[in-house]
PDB file of N, CA and C in Angstrom:
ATOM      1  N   UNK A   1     109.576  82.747  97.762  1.00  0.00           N
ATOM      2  CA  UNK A   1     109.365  81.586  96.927  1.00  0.00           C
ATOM      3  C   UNK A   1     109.674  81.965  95.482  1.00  0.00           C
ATOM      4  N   UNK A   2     110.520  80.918  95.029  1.00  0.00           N
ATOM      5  CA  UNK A   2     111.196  82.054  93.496  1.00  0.00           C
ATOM      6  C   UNK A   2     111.200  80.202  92.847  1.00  0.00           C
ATOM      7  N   UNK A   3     110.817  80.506  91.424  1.00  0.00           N
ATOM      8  CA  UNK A   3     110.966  79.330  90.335  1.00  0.00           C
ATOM      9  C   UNK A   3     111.785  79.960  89.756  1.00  0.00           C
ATOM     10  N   UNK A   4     112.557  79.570  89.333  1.00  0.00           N
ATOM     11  CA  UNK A   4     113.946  79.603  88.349  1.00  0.00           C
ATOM     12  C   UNK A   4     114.394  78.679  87.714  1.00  0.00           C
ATOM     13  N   UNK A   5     114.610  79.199  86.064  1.00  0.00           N
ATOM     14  CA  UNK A   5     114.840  78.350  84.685  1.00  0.00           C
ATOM     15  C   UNK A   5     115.698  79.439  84.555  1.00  0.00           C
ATOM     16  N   UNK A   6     115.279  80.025  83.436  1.00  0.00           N
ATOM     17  CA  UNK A   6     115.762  81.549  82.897  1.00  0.00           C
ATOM     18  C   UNK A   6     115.756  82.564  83.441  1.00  0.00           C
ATOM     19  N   UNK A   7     115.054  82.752  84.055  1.00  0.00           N
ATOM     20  CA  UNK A   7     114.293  83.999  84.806  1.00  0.00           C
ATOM     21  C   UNK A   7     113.825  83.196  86.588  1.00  0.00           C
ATOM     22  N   UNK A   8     113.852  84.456  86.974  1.00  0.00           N
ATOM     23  CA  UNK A   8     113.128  84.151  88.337  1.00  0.00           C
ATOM     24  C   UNK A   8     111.868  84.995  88.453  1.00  0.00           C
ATOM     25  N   UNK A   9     110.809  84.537  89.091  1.00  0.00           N
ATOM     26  CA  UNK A   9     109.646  85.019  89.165  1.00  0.00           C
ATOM     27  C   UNK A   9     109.371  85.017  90.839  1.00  0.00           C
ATOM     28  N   UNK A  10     108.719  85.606  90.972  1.00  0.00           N
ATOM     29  CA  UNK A  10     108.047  86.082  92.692  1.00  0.00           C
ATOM     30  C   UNK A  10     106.513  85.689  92.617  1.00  0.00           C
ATOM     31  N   UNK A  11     106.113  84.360  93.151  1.00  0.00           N
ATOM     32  CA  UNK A  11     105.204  83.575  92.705  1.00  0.00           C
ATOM     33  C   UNK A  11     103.984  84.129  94.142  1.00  0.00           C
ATOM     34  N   UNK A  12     104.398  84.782  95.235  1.00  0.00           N
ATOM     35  CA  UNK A  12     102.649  85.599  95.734  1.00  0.00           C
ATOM     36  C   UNK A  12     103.067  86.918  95.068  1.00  0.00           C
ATOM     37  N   UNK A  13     104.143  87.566  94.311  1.00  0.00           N
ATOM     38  CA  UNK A  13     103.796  88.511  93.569  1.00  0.00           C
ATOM     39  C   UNK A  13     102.541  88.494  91.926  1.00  0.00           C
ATOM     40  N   UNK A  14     103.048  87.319  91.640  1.00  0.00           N
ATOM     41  CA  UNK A  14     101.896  86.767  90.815  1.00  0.00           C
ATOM     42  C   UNK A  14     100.110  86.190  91.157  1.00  0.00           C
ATOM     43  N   UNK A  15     100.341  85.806  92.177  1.00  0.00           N
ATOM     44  CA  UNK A  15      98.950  85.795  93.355  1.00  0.00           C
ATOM     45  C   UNK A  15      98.577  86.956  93.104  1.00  0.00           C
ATOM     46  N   UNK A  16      98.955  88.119  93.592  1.00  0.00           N
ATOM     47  CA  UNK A  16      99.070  89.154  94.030  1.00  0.00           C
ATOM     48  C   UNK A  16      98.363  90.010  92.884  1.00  0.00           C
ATOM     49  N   UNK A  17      99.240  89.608  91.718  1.00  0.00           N
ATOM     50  CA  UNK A  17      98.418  90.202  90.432  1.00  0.00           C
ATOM     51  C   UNK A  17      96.660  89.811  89.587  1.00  0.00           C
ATOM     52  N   UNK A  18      96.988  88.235  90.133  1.00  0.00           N
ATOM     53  CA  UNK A  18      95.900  87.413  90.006  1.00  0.00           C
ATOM     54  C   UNK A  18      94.685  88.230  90.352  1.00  0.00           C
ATOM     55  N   UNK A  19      95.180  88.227  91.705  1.00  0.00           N
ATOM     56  CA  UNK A  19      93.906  88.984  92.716  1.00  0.00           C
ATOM     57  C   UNK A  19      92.973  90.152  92.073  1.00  0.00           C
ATOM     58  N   UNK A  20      94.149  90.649  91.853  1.00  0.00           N
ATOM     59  CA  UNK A  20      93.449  92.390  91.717  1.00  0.00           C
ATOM     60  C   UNK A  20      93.050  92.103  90.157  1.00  0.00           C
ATOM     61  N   UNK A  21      93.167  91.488  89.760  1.00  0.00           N
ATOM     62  CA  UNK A  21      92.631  90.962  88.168  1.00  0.00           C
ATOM     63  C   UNK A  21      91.243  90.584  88.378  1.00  0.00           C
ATOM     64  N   UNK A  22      91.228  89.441  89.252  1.00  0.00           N
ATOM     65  CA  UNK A  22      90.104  89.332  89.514  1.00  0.00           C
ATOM     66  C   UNK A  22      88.682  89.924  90.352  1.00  0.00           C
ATOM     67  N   UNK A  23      89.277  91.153  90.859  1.00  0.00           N
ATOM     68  CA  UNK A  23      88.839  91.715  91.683  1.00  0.00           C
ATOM     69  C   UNK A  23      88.181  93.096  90.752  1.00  0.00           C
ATOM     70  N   UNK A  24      88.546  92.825  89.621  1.00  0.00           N
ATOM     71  CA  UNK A  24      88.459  94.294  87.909  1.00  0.00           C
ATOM     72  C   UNK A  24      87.638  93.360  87.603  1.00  0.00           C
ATOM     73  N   UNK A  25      87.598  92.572  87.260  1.00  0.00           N
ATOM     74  CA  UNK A  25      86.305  91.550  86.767  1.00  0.00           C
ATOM     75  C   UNK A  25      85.195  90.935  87.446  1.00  0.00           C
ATOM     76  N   UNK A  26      85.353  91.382  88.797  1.00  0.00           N
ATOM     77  CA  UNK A  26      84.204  91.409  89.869  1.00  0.00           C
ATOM     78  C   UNK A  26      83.245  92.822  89.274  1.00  0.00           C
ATOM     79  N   UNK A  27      84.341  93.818  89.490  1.00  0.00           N
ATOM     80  CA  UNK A  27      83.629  95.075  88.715  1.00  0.00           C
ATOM     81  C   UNK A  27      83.009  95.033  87.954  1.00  0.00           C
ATOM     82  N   UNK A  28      83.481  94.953  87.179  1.00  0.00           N
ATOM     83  CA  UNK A  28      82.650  95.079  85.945  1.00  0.00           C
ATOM     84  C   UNK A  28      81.654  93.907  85.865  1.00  0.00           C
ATOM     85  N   UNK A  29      81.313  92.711  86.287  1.00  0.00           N
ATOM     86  CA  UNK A  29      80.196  91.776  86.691  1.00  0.00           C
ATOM     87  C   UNK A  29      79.268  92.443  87.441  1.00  0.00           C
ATOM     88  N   UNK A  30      79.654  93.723  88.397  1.00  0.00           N
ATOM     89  CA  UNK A  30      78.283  94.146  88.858  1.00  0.00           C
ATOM     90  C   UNK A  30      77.562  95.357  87.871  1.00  0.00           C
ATOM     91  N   UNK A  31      78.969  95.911  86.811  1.00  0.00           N
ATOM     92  CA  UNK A  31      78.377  96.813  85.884  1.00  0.00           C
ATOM     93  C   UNK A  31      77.368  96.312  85.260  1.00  0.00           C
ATOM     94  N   UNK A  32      78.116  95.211  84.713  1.00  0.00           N
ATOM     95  CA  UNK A  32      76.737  94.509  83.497  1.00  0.00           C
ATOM     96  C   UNK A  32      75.917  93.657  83.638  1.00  0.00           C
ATOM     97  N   UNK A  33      75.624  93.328  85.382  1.00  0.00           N
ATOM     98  CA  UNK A  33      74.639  92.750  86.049  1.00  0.00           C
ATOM     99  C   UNK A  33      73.278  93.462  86.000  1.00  0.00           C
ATOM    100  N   UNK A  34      74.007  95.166  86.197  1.00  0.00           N
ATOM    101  CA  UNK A  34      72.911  96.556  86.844  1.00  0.00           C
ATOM    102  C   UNK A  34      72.594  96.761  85.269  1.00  0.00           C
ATOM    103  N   UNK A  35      73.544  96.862  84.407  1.00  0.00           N
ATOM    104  CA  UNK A  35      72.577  97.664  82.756  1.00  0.00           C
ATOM    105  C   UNK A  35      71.748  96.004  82.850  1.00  0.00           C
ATOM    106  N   UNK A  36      72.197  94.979  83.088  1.00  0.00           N
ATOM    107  CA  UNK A  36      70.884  94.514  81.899  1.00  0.00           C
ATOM    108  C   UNK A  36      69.381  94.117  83.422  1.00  0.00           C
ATOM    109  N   UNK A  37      69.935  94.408  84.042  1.00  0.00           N
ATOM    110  CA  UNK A  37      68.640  94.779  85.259  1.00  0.00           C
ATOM    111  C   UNK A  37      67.592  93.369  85.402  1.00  0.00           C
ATOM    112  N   UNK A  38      68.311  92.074  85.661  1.00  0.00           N
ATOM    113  CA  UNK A  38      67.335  91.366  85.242  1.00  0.00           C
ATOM    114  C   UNK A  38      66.647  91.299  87.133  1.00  0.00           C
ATOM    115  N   UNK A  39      65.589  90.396  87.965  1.00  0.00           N
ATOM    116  CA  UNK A  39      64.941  90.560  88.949  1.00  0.00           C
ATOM    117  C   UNK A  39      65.914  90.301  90.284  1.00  0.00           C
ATOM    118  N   UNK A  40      67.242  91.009  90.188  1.00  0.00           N
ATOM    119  CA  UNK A  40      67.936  91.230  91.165  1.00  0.00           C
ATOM    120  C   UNK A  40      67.964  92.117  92.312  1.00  0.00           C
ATOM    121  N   UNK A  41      68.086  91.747  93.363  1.00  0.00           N
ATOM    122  CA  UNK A  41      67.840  93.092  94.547  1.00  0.00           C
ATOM    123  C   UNK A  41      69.544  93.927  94.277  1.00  0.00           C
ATOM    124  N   UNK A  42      69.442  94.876  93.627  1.00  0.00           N
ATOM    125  CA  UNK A  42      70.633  95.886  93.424  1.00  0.00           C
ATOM    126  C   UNK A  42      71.348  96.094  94.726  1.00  0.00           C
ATOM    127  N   UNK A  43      70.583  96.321  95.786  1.00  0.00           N
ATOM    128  CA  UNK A  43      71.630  96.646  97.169  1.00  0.00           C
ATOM    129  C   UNK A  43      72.255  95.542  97.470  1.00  0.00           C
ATOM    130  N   UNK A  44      72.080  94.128  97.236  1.00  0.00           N
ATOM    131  CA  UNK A  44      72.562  93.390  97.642  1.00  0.00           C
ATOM    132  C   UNK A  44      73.870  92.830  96.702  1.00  0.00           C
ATOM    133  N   UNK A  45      73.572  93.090  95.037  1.00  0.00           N
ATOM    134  CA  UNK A  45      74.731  93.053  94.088  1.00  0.00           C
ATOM    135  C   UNK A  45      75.869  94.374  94.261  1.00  0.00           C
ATOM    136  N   UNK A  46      75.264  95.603  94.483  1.00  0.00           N
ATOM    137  CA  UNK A  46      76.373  96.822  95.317  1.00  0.00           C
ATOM    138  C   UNK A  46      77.105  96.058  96.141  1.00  0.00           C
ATOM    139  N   UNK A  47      76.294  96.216  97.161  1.00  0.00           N
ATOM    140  CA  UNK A  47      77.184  95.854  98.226  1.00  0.00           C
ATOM    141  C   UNK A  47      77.937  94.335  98.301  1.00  0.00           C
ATOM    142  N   UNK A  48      77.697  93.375  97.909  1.00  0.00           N
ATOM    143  CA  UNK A  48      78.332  92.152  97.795  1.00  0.00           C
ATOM    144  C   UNK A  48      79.689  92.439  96.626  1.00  0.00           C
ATOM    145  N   UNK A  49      79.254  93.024  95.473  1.00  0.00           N
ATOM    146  CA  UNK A  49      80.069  93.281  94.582  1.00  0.00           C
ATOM    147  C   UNK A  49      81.415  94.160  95.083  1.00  0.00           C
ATOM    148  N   UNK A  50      81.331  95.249  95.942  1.00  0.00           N
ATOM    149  CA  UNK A  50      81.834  95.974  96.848  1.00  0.00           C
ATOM    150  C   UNK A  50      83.249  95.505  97.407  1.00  0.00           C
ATOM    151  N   UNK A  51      81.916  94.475  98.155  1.00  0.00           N
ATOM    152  CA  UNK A  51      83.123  94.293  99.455  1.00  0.00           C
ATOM    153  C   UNK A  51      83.776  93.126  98.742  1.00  0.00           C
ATOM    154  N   UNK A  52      83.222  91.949  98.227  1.00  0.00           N
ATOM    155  CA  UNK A  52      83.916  91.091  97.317  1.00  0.00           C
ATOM    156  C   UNK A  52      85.706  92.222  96.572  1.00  0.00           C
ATOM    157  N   UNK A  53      85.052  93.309  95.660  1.00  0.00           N
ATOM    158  CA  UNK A  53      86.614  93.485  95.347  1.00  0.00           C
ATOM    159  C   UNK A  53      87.497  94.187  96.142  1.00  0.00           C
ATOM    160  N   UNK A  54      86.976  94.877  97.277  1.00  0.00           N
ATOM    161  CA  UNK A  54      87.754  95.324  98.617  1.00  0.00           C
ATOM    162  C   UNK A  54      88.503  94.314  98.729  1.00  0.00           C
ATOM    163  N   UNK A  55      88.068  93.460  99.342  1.00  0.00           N
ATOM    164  CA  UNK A  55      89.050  92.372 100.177  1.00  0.00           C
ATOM    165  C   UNK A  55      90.140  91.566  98.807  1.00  0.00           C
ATOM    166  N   UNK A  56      89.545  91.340  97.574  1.00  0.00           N
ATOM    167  CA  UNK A  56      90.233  90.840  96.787  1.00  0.00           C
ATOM    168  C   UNK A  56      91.391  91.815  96.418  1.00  0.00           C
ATOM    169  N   UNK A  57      91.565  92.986  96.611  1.00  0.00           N
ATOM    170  CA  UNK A  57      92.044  94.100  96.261  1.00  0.00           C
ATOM    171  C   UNK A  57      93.299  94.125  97.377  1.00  0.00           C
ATOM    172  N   UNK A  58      92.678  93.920  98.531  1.00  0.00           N
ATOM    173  CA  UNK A  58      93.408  94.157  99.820  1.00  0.00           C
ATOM    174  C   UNK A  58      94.556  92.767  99.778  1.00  0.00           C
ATOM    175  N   UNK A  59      93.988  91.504  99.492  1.00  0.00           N
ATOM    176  CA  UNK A  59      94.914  90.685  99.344  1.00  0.00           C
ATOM    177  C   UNK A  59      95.921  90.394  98.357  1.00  0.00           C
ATOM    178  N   UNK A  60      94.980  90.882  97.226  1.00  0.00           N
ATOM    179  CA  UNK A  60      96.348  91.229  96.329  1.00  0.00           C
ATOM    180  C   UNK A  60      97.350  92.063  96.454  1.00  0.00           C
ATOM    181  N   UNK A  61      97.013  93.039  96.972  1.00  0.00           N
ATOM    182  CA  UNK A  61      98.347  93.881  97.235  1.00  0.00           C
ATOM    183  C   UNK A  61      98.804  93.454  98.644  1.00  0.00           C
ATOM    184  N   UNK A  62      98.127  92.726  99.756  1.00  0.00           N
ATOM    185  CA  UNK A  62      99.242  92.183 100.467  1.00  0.00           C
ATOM    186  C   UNK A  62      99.949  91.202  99.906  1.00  0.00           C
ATOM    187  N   UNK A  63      99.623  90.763  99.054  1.00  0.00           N
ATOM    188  CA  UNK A  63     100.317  89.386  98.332  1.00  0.00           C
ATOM    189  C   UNK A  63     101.827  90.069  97.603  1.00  0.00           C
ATOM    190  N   UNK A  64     101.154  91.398  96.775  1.00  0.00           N
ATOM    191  CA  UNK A  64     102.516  91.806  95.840  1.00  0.00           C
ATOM    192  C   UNK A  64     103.323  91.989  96.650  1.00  0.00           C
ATOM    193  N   UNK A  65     103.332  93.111  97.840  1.00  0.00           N
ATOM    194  CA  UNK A  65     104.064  93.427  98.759  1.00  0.00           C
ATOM    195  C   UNK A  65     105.239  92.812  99.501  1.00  0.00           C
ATOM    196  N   UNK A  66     104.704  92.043  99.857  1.00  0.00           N
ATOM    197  CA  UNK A  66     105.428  90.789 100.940  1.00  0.00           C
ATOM    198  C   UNK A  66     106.958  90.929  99.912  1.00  0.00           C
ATOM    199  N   UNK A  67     107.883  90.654 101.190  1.00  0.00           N
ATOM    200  CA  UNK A  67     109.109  90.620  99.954  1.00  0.00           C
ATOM    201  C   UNK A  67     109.758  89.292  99.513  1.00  0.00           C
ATOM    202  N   UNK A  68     110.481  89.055  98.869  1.00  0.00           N
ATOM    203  CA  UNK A  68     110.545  87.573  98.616  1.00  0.00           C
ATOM    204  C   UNK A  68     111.316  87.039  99.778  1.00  0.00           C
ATOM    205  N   UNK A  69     111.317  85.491  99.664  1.00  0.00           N
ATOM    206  CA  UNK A  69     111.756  84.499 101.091  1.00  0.00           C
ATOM    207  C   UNK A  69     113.057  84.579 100.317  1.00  0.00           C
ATOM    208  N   UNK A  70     114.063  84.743 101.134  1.00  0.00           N
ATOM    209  CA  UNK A  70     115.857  83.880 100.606  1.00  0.00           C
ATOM    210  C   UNK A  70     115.804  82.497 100.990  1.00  0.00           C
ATOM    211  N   UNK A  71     116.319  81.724 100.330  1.00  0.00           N
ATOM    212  CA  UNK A  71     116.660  80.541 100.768  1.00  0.00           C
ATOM    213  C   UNK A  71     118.046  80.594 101.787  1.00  0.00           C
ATOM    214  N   UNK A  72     118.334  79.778 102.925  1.00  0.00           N
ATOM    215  CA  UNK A  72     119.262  80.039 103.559  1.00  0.00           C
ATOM    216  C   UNK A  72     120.165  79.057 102.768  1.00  0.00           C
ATOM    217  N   UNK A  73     121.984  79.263 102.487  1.00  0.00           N
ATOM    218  CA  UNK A  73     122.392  77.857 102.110  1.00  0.00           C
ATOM    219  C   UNK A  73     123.134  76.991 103.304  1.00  0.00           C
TER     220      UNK A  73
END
């Protein structure tokens, strides 16, 4: 899947980047969840926080990966 003006772009390569962006800012949401310690059960922000950027991680890079579609003419 390619948009083209000027440039062409690889638009689940951009997914792809999305992901793992958001998956660094999952991180760090459980960093500064744990310093300011408010009446949260911690094993459950670990581990949710965890696996939340696993899988976001995992799909982003299946997303970059994938190679682009050709259009047939």
């Amino acid at each position: 899947m390619y948009l083209c003006k000027n440039y062409c772009m690889n638009i689940k390569e951009k997914a792809g980047d999305l992901l793992i962006d958001i998956a660094k800012l999952v991180i760090g949401g459980v960093i500064l969840t744990s310093i300011i310690s408010e009446n949260i059960n911690v094993l459950v922000l670990f581990v949710g926080g965890t696996l939340a950027s696993f899988l976001l991680i995992l799909l982003g890079f299946y997303l970059y990966k994938q190679k682009p579609e050709r259009r047939k003419k």
